[in-house]
Protein backbone atom coordinates (compact mmCIF):
# COMPACT_ATOMS: atom_id res chain seq x y z
CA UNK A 1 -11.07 3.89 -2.18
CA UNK A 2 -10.73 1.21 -4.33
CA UNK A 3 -8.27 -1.71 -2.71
CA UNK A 4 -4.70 -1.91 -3.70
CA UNK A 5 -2.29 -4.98 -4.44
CA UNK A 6 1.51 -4.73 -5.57
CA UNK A 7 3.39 -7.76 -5.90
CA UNK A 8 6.92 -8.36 -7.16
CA UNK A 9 10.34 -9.90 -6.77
CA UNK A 10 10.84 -7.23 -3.51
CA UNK A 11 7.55 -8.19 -1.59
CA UNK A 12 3.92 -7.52 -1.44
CA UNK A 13 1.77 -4.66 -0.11
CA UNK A 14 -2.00 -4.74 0.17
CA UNK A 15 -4.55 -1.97 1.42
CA UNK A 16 -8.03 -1.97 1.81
CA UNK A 17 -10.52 0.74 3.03
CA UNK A 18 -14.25 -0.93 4.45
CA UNK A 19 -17.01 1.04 5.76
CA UNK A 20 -19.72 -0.95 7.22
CA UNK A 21 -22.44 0.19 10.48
CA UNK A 22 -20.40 3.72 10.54
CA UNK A 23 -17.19 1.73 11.18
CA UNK A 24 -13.99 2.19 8.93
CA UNK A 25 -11.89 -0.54 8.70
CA UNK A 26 -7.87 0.31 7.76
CA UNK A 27 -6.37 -3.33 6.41
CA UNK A 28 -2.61 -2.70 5.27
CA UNK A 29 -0.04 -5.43 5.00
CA UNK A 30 3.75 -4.93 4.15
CA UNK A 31 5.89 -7.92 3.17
CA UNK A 32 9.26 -7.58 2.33
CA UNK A 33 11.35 -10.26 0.83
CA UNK A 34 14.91 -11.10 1.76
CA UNK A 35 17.75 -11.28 -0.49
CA UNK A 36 20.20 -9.54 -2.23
CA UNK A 37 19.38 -7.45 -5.53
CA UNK A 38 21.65 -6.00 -8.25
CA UNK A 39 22.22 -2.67 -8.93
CA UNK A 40 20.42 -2.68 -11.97
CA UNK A 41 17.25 -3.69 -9.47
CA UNK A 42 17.48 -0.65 -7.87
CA UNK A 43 15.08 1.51 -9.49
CA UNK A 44 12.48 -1.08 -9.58
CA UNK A 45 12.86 -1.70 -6.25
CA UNK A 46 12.85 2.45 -5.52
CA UNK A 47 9.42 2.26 -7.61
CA UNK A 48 8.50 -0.21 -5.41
CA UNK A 49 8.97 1.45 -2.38
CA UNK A 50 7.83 4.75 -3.54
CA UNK A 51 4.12 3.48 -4.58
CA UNK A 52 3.74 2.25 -1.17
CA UNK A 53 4.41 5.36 0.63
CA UNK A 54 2.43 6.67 -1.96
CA UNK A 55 -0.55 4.59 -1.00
CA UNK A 56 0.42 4.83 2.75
CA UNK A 57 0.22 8.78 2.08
CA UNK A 58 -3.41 8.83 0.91
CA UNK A 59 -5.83 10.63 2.99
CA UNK A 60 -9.51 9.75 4.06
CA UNK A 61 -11.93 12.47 3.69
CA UNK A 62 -14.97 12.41 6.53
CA UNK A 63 -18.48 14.21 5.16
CA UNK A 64 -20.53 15.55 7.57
CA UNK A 65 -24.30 14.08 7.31
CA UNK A 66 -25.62 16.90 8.61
């Protein structure tokens, strides 16, 4: 999985997916930015939101060797 990065006015999200010596390493970070928003901000910040669940959602698939 290729690494993700989303930033904007409403925060920043990050997500990497390493394998190295049979170990998988999960890297997410969520930041969030105070403040108020107008209502006209709303669906951006929805979109926002929704591509990081989206990305949060994603599965890992594990292939047998043998």
């Amino acid at each position: 999985m290729e690494p993700v990065s989303i930033q904007n006015k409403f925060g920043s999200y990050t997500l990497s997916i390493t394998t190295a010596n049979n170990i998988i390493t999960y890297k997410r970070k969520l930041i969030l930015n105070k403040g108020s928003y107008s209502k006209e901000d709303y669906e951006k910040f929805r979109n926002f939101y929704l591509s990081v669940k989206k990305h949060d959602n994603s599965k890992i698939v594990f292939n047998s060797k043998t």
